[in-house]
Protein backbone atom coordinates (compact mmCIF):
# COMPACT_ATOMS: atom_id res chain seq x y z
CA UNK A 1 140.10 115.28 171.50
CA UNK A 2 140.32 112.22 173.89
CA UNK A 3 142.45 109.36 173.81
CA UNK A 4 139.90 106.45 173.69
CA UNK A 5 140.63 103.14 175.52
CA UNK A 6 140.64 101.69 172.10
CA UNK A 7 143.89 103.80 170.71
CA UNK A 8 145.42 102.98 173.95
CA UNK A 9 145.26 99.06 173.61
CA UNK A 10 146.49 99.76 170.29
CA UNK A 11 149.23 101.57 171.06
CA UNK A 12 149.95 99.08 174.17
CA UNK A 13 150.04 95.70 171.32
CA UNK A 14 152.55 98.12 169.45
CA UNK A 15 154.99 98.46 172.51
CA UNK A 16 157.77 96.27 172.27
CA UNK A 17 157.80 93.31 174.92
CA UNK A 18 161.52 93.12 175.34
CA UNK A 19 162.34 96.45 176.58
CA UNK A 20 163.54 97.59 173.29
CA UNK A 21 163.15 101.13 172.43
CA UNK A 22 159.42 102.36 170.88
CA UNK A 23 159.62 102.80 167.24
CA UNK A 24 159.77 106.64 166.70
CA UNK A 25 157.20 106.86 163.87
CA UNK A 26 154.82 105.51 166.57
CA UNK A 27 155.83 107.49 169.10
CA UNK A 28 155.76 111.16 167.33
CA UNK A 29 151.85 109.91 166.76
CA UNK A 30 151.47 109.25 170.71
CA UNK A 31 153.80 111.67 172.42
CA UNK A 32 151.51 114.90 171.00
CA UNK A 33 148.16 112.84 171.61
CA UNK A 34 149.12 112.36 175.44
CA UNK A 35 150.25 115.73 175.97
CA UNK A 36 147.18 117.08 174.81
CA UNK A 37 145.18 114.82 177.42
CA UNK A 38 147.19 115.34 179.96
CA UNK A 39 146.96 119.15 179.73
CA UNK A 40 142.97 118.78 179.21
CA UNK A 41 142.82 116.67 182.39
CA UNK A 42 144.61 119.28 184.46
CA UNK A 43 142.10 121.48 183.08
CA UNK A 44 139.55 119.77 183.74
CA UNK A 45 141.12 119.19 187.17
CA UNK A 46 141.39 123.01 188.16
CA UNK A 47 138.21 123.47 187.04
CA UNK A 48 136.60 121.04 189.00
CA UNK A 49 138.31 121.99 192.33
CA UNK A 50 137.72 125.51 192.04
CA UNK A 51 133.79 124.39 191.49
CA UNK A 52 134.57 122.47 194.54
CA UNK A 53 136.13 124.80 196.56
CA UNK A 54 133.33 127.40 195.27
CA UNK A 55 130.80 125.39 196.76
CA UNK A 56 132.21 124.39 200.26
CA UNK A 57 132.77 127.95 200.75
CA UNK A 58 129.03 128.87 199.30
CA UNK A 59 128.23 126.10 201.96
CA UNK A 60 130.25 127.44 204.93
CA UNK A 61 129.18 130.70 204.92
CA UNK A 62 125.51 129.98 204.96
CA UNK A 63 126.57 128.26 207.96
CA UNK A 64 128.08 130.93 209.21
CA UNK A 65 125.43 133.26 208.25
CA UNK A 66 122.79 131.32 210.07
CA UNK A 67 124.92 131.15 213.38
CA UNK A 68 125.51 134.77 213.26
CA UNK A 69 121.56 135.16 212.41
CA UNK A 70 120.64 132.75 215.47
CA UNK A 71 123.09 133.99 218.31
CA UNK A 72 125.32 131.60 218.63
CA UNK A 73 128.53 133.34 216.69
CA UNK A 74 131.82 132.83 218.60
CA UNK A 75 134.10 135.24 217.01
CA UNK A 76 137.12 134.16 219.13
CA UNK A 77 136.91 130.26 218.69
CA UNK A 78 135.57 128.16 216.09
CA UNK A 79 134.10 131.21 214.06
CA UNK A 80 137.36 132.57 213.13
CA UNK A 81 138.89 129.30 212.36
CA UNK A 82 135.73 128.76 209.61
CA UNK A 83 136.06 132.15 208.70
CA UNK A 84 139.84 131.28 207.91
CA UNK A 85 138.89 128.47 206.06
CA UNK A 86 136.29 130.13 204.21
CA UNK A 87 138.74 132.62 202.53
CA UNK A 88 140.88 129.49 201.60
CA UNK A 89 138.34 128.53 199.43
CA UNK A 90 137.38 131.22 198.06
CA UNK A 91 140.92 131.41 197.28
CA UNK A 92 140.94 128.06 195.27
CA UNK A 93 137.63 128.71 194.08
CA UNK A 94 138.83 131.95 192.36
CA UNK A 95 142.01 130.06 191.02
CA UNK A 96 144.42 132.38 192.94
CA UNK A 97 145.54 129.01 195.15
């Protein structure tokens, strides 16, 4: 379920403008509500950088593939430092970082 911009402005008009304390009825309603969002964003968050990461890396090692394929593979310079990089992502892409 997602909060919708609508239940936020009405919970914003409910917030007291001189710093006085929320009324709890109202906040046991939006305390549980935002908790649950926030946890689906991270979600949705994790899931989207491992996707991410998933396809730099898919991306890099094509790269890599096609130097290799071509000739042009430096193992002691730049190729180990993509290398390196391509195990970080694979790393976040599997959720392990």
């Amino acid at each position: 379920m997602s909060i919708t911009t609508a239940q936020l402005a009405e919970w914003r008009a409910q917030l007291p403008d001189d710093g006085d304390h929320l009324d709890p009825m109202l906040a046991q309603v939006i305390a549980p509500k935002l908790i649950d969002e926030v946890e689906q964003l991270q979600a949705e968050l994790a899931r989207a950088r491992r996707q991410l990461a998933a396809e730099e890396a898919a991306s890099l090692e094509k790269r890599l593939t096609d130097v290799s394929t071509y000739g042009g593979e430096c193992r002691t310079c730049h190729n180990a430092e993509a290398r390196a990089a391509l195990v970080r992502l694979r790393s976040i892409a599997s959720g392990k970082l």
